[in-house]
Protein backbone atom coordinates (compact mmCIF):
# COMPACT_ATOMS: atom_id res chain seq x y z
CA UNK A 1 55.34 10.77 26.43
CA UNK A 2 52.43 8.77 25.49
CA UNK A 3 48.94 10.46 26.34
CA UNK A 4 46.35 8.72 28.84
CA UNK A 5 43.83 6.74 26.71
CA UNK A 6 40.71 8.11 27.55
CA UNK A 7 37.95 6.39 29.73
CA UNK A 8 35.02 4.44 28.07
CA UNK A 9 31.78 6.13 28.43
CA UNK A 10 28.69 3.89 28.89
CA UNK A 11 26.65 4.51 25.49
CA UNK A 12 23.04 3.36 24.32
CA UNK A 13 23.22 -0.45 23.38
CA UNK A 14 22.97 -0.67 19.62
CA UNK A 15 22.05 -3.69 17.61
CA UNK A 16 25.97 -5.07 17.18
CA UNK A 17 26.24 -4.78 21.08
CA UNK A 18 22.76 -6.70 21.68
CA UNK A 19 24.00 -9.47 19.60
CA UNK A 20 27.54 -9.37 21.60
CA UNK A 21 25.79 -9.40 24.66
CA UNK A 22 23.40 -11.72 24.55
CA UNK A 23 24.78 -14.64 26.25
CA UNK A 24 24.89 -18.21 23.87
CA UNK A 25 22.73 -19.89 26.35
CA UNK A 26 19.56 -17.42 26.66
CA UNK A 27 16.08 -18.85 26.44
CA UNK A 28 15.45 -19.55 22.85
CA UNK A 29 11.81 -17.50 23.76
CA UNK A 30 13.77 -14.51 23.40
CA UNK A 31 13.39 -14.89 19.52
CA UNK A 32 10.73 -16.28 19.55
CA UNK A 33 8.77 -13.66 20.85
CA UNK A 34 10.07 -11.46 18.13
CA UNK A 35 9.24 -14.35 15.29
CA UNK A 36 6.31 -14.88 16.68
CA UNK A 37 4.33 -11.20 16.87
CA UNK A 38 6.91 -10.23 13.41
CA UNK A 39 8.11 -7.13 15.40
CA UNK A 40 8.78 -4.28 12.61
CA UNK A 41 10.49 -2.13 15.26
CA UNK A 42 14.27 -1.76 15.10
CA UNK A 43 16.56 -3.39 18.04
CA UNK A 44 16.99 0.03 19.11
CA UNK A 45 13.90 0.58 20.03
CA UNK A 46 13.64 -2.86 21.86
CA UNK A 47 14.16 -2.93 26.07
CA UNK A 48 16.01 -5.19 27.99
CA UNK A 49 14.87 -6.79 30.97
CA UNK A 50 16.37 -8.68 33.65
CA UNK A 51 16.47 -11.92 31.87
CA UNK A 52 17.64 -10.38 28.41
CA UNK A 53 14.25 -10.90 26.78
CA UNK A 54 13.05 -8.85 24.17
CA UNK A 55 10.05 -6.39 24.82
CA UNK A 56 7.90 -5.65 22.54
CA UNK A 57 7.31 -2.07 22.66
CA UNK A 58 5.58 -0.49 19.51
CA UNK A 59 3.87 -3.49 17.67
CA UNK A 60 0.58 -5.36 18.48
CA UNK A 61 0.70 -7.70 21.19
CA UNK A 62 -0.07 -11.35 20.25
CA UNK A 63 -3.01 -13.03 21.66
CA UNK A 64 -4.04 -16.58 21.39
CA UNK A 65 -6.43 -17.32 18.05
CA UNK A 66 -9.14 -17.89 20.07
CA UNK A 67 -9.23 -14.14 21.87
CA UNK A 68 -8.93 -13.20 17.88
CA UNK A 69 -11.52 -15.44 16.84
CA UNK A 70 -13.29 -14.17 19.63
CA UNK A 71 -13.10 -10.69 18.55
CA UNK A 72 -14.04 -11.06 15.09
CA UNK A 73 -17.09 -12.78 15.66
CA UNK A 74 -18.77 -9.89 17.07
CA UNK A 75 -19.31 -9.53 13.29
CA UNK A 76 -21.29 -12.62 12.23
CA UNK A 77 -21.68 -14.22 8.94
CA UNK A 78 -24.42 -14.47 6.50
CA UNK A 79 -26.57 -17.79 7.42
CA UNK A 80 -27.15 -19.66 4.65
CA UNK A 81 -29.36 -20.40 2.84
CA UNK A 82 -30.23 -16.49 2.74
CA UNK A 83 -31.94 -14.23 0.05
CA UNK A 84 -29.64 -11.36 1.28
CA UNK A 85 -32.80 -8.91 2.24
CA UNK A 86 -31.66 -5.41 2.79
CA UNK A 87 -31.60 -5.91 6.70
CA UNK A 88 -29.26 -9.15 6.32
CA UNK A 89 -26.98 -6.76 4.50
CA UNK A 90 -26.72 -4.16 6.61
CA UNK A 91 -26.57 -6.78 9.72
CA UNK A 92 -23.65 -8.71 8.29
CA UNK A 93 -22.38 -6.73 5.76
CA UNK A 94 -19.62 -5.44 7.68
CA UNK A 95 -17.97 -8.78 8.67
CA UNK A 96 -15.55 -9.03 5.16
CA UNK A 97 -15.14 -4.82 5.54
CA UNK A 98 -13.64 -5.46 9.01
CA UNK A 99 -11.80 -8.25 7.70
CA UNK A 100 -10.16 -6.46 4.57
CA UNK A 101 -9.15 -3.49 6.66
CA UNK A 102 -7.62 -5.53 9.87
CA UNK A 103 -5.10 -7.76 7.21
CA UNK A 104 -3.69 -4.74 5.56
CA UNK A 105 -3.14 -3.21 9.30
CA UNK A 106 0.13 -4.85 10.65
CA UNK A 107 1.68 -8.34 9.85
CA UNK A 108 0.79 -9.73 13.49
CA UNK A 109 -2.97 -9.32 12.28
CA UNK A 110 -2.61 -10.11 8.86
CA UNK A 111 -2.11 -13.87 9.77
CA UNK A 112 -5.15 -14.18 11.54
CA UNK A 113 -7.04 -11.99 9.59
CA UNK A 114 -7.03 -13.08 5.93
CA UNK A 115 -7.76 -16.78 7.82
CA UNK A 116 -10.99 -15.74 8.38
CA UNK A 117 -11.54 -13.32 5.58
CA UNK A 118 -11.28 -15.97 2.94
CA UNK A 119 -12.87 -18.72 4.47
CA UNK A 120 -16.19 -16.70 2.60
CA UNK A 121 -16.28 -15.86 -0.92
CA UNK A 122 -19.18 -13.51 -1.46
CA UNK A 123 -20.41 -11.81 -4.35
CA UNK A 124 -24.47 -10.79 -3.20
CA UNK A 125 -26.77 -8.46 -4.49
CA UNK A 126 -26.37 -4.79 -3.01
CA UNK A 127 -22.69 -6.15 -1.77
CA UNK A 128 -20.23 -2.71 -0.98
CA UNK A 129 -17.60 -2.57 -3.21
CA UNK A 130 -14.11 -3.92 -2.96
CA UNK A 131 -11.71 -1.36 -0.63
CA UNK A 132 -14.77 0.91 0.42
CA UNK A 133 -16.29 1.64 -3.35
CA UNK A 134 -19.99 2.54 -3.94
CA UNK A 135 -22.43 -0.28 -3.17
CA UNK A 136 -23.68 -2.56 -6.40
CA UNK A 137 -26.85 -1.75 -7.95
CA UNK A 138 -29.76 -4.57 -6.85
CA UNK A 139 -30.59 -7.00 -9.89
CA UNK A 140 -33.20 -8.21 -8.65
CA UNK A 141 -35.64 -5.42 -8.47
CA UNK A 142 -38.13 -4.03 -11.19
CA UNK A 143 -35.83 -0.95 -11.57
CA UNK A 144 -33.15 -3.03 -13.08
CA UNK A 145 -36.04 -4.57 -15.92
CA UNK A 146 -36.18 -1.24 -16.95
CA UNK A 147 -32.87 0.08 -17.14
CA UNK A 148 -31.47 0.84 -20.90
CA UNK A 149 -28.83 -1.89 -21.83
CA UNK A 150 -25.90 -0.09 -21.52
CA UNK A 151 -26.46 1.28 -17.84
CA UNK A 152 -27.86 -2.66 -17.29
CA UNK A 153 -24.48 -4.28 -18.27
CA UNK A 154 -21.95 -1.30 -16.65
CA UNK A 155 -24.15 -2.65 -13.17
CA UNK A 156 -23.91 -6.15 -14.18
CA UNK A 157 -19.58 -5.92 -15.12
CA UNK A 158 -19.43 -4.83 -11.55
CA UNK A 159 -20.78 -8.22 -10.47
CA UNK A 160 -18.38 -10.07 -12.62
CA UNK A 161 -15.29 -8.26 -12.03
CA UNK A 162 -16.15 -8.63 -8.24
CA UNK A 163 -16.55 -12.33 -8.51
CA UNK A 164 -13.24 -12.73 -11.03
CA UNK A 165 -11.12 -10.87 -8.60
CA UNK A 166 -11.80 -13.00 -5.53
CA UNK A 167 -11.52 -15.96 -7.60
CA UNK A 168 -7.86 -14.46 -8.62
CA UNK A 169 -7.16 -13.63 -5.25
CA UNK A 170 -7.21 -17.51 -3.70
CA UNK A 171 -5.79 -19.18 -6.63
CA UNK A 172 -3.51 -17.14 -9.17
CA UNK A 173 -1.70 -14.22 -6.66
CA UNK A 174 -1.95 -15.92 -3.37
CA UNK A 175 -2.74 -19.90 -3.99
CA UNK A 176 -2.56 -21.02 -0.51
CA UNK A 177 -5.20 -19.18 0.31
CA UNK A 178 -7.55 -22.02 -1.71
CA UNK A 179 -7.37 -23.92 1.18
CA UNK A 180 -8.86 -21.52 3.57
CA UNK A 181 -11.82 -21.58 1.28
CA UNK A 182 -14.84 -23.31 3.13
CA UNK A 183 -18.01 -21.33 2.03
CA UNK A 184 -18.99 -19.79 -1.48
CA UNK A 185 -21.67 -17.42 -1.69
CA UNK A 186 -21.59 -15.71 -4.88
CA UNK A 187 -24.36 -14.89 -7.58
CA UNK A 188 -23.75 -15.29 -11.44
CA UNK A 189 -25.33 -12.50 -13.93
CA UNK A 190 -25.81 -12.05 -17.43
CA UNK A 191 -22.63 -10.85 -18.04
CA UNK A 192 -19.56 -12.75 -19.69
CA UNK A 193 -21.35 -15.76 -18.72
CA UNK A 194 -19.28 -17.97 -20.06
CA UNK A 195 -16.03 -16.68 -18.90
CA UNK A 196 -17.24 -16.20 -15.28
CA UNK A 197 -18.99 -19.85 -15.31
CA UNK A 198 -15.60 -21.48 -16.65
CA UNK A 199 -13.51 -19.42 -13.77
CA UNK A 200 -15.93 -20.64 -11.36
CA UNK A 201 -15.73 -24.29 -12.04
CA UNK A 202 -12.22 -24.34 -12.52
CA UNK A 203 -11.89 -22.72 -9.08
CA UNK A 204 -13.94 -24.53 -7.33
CA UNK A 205 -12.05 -27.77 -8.11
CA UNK A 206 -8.62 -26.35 -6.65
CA UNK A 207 -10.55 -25.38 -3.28
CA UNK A 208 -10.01 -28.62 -1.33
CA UNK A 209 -12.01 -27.50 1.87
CA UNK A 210 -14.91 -26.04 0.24
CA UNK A 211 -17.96 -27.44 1.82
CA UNK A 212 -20.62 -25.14 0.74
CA UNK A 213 -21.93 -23.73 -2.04
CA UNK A 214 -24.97 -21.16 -2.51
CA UNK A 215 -24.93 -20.05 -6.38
CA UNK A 216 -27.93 -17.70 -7.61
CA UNK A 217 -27.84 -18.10 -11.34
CA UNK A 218 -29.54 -15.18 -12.70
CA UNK A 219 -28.55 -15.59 -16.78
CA UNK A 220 -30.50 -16.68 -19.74
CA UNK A 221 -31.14 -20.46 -21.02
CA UNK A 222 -29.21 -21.17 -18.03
CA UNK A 223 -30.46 -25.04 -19.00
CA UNK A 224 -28.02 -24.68 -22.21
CA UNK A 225 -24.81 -22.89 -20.63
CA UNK A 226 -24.76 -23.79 -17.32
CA UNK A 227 -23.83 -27.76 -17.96
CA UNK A 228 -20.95 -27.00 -20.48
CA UNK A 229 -18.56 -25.15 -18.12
CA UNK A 230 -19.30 -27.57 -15.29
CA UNK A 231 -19.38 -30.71 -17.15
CA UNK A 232 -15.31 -31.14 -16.72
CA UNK A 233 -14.84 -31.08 -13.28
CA UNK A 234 -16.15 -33.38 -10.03
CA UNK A 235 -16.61 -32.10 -6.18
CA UNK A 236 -15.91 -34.76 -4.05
CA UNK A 237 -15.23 -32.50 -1.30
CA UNK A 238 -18.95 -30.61 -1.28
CA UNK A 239 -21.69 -31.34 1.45
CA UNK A 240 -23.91 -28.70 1.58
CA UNK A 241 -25.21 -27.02 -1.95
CA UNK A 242 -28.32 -24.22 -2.03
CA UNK A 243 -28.63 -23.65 -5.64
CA UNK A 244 -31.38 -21.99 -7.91
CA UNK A 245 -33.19 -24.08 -10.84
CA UNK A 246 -31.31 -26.95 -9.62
CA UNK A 247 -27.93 -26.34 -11.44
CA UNK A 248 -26.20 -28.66 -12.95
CA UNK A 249 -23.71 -28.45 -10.28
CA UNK A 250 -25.29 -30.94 -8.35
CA UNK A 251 -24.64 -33.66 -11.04
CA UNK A 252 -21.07 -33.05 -10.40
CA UNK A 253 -21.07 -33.61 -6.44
CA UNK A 254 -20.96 -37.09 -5.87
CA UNK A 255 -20.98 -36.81 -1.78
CA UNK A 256 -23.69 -34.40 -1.38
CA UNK A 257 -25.51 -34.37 2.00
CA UNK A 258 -27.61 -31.40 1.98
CA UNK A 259 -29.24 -30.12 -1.14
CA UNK A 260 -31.93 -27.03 -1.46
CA UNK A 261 -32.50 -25.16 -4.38
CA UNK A 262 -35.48 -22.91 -5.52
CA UNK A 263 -37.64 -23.03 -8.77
CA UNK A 264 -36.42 -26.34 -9.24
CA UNK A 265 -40.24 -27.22 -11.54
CA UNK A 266 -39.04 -24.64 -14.17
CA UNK A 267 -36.08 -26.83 -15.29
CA UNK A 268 -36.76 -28.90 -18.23
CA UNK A 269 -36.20 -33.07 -17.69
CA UNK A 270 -35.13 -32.46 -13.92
CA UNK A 271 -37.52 -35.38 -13.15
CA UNK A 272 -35.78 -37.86 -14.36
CA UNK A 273 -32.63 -35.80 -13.41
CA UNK A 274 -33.56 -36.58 -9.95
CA UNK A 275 -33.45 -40.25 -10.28
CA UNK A 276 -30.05 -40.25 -11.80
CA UNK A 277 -28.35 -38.37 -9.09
CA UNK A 278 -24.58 -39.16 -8.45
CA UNK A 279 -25.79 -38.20 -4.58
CA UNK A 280 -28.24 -40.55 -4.02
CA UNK A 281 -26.71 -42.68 -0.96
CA UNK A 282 -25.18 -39.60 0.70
CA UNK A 283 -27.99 -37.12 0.42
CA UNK A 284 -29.80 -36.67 4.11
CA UNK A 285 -32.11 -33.20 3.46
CA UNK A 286 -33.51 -32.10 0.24
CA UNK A 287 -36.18 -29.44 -0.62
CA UNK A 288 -37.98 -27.38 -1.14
CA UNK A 289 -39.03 -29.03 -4.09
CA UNK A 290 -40.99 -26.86 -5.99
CA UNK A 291 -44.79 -28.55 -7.17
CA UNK A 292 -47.09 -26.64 -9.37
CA UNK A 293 -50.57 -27.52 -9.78
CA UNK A 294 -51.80 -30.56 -12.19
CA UNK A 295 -53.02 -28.69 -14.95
CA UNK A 296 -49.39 -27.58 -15.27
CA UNK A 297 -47.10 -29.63 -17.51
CA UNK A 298 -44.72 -30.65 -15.00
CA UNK A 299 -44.38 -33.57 -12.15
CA UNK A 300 -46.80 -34.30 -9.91
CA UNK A 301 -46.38 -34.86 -6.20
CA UNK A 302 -46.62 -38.31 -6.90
CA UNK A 303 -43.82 -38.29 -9.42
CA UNK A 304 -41.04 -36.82 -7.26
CA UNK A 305 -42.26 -38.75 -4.33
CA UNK A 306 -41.66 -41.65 -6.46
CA UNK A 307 -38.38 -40.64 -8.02
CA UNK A 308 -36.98 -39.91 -4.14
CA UNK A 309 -37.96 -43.05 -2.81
CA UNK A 310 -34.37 -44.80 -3.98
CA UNK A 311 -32.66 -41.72 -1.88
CA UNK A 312 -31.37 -44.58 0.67
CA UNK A 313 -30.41 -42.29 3.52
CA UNK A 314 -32.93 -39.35 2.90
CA UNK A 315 -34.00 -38.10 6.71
CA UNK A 316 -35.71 -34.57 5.81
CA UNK A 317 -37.96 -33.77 2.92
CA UNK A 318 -39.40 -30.48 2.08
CA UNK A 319 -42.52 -29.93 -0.88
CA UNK A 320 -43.92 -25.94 -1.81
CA UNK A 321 -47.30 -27.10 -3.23
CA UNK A 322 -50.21 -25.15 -4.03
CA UNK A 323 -52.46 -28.39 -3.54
CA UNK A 324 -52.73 -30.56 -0.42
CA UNK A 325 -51.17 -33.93 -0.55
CA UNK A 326 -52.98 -37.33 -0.62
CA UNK A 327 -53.27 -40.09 1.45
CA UNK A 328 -51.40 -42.32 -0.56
CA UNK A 329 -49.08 -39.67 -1.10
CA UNK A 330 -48.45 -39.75 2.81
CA UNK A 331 -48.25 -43.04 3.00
CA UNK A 332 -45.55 -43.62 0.05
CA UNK A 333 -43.02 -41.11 1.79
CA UNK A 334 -44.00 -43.07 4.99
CA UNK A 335 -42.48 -46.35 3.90
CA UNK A 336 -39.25 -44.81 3.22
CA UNK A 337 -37.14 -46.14 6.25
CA UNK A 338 -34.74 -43.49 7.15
CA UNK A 339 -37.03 -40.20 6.71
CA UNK A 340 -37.79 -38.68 9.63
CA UNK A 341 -39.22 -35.40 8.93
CA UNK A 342 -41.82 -34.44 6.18
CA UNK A 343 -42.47 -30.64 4.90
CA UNK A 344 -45.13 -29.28 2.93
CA UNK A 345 -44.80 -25.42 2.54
CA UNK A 346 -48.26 -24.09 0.85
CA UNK A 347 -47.54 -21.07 -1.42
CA UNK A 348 -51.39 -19.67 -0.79
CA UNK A 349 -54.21 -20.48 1.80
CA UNK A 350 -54.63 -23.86 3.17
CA UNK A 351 -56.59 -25.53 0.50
CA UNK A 352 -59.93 -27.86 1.07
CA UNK A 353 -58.96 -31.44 2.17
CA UNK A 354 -59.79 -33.74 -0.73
CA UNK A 355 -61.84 -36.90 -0.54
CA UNK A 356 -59.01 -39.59 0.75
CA UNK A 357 -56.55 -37.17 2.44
CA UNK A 358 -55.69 -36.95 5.83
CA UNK A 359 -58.76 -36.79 8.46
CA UNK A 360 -59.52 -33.51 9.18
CA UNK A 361 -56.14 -32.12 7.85
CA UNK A 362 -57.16 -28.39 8.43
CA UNK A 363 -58.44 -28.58 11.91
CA UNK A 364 -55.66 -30.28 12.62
CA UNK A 365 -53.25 -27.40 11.36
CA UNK A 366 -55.34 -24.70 13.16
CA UNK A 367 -55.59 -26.26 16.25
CA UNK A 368 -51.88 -26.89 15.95
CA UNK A 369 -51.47 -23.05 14.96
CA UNK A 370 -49.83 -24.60 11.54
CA UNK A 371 -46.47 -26.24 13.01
CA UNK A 372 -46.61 -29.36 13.44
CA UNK A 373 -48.59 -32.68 13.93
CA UNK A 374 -47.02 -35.85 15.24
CA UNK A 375 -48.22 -39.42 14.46
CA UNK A 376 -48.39 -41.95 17.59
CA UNK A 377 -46.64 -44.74 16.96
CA UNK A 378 -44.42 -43.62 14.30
CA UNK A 379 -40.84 -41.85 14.32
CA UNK A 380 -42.03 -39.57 11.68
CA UNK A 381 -42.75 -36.07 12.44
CA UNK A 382 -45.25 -34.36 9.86
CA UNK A 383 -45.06 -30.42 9.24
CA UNK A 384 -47.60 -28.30 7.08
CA UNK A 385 -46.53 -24.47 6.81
CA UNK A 386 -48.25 -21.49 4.93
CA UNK A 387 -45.70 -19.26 3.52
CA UNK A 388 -46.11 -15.55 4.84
């Protein structure tokens, strides 16, 4: 006498009956749902609804890139060009903090996430450390003159190691993240010069959306090293550079558009460096151009008026002079045809007008409460600034 089989009890759907269930013609959304958000839950601990659709129950939901681009920018950027003041740091400091900790949170917000982390590399003075570590020493400061050597360079190898490892980061673990790239804001220091200078060109070559640059050189005879670790490589893909001491990085960007740099009177030759730019047709904005007074051994006014003059598509011009401009110095940026807007920041108080300047310069500027004056008759617009 055979026994009764025994009746099926309804159990918990596991993941081989989800798969047998699921009928052949479901909505392909189903999956893609789970694809999409890169669920790490089990199927067990998925829900069925009505329409056999996967809920997600335990990850992060997925929002459009804009909600998440939305979200993130409640931390802005740096604005560039910057000198990173203490205030700037703690204002936008937090933005690649934020970043760091959201991709290493779940998968769903690690796309997004490292999108807009690396679209910045920046290495600044008084930057926080990588994963939360102690916040660099300031190089800039008359603390650091004074330091003894050894405590100098263990500040300085922080800098470099900092720089090295992002560098690593975008091209040698993860080299799809080079393209991502669109803004570099690092500063070089006297430390491993050449090693770090040779890394940086050679990176900067393999970012093909790179746009920007702002480098702060801060090394010795930068004149002698600088050129040698640039001098292989070509950046067709740059438009905006803010360098110091006009690097020799901008001989090596052929399409340059926008081009500021400071101290650019203490590099030797640069005047007749700025006639033989690669960037002369492209370039639309360049300055400050640092002027020192005549009894200096450097370029006049006149000089770099007359070495910019073959800058076909120059629009805005900026001077810092310590002297006021001429008439005929006026008049010869005047006569270029596509400049439209003329700067002259004065390092100290408004000096006398000269015999043959501009009538009643000074007034002018006070009555105008130093912003701007505007010539009838002319699509030129005139500035004169005092520096605070």
């Amino acid at each position: 006498m055979t026994k009764p089989k025994p009746k099926r009890t309804s159990k918990r759907p596991t993941s081989r009956t989800l798969k047998a269930s699921k009928p052949r013609d479901s909505d392909p959304s189903a999956t893609s749902v789970q694809s999409n958000c890169e669920l790490e839950a089990p199927l067990e601990a998925a829900l069925l609804t009505a329409g056999q659709q996967l809920v997600n129950t335990r990850g992060l939901p997925c929002l459009a890139d804009e909600l998440y681009l939305e979200i993130i920018s409640y931390f802005p950027a740096f604005l560039l060009p910057t000198k990173h003041e203490s205030e700037d740091i703690k204002k936008y400091g937090d933005r690649r903090i934020v970043l760091d900790a959201l991709s290493q949170t779940c998968r769903s917000l690690r796309r997004v996430s490292l999108r807009y982390r690396w679209q910045r590399i920046e290495v600044y003075d008084q930057m926080q450390g990588y994963a939360g570590g102690p916040t660099m020493c300031s190089v800039t400061g008359n603390n650091y003159k004074h330091m003894k050597r050894i405590e100098r360079d263990h500040k300085l190898r922080r800098y470099a190691e900092e720089l090295i490892r992002q560098l690593e980061t975008v091209t040698i673990r993860e080299p799809a993240l080079a393209e991502l790239v669109n803004v570099l804001d690092v500063m070089v220091v006297d430390y491993s010069t050449h090693t770090v200078l040779s890394e940086l060109a050679r990176c900067i070559s393999i970012m093909p959306n790179l746009h920007t640059i702002h480098i702060n050189i801060r090394i010795k005879n930068e004149e002698e090293r600088v050129p040698k670790c640039f001098a292989r490589y070509t950046y067709p893909q740059i438009r905006t550079a803010y360098v110091s001491h006009a690097s020799s990085i901008l001989l090596r960007c052929p399409a340059l558009k926008v081009c500021s740099f400071s101290d650019i009177a203490v590099w030797e030759g640069q005047s007749s460096s700025i006639k033989t730019f690669p960037f002369r047709s492209s370039l639309e904005t360049l300055g400050p151009i640092v002027v020192l007074p005549t009894s200096w051994v450097q370029p006049t006014l006149s000089q770099y008026i007359a070495d910019i003059t073959n800058f076909e598509n120059l629009r805005d011009v900026t001077f810092k002079v310590k002297e006021i401009p001429t008439q005929t110095d006026i008049k010869a940026l005047w006569k270029m045809p596509s400049l439209r807007y003329i700067r002259f920041i004065f390092a100290t108080k408004m000096p006398s007008s000269p015999d043959g300047a501009i009538h009643d310069w000074e007034a002018r500027m006070q009555q105008l409460s130093l912003s701007s004056e505007f010539i009838v008759g002319e699509k030129k617009q005139l500035y004169a600034f005092i520096e605070p």
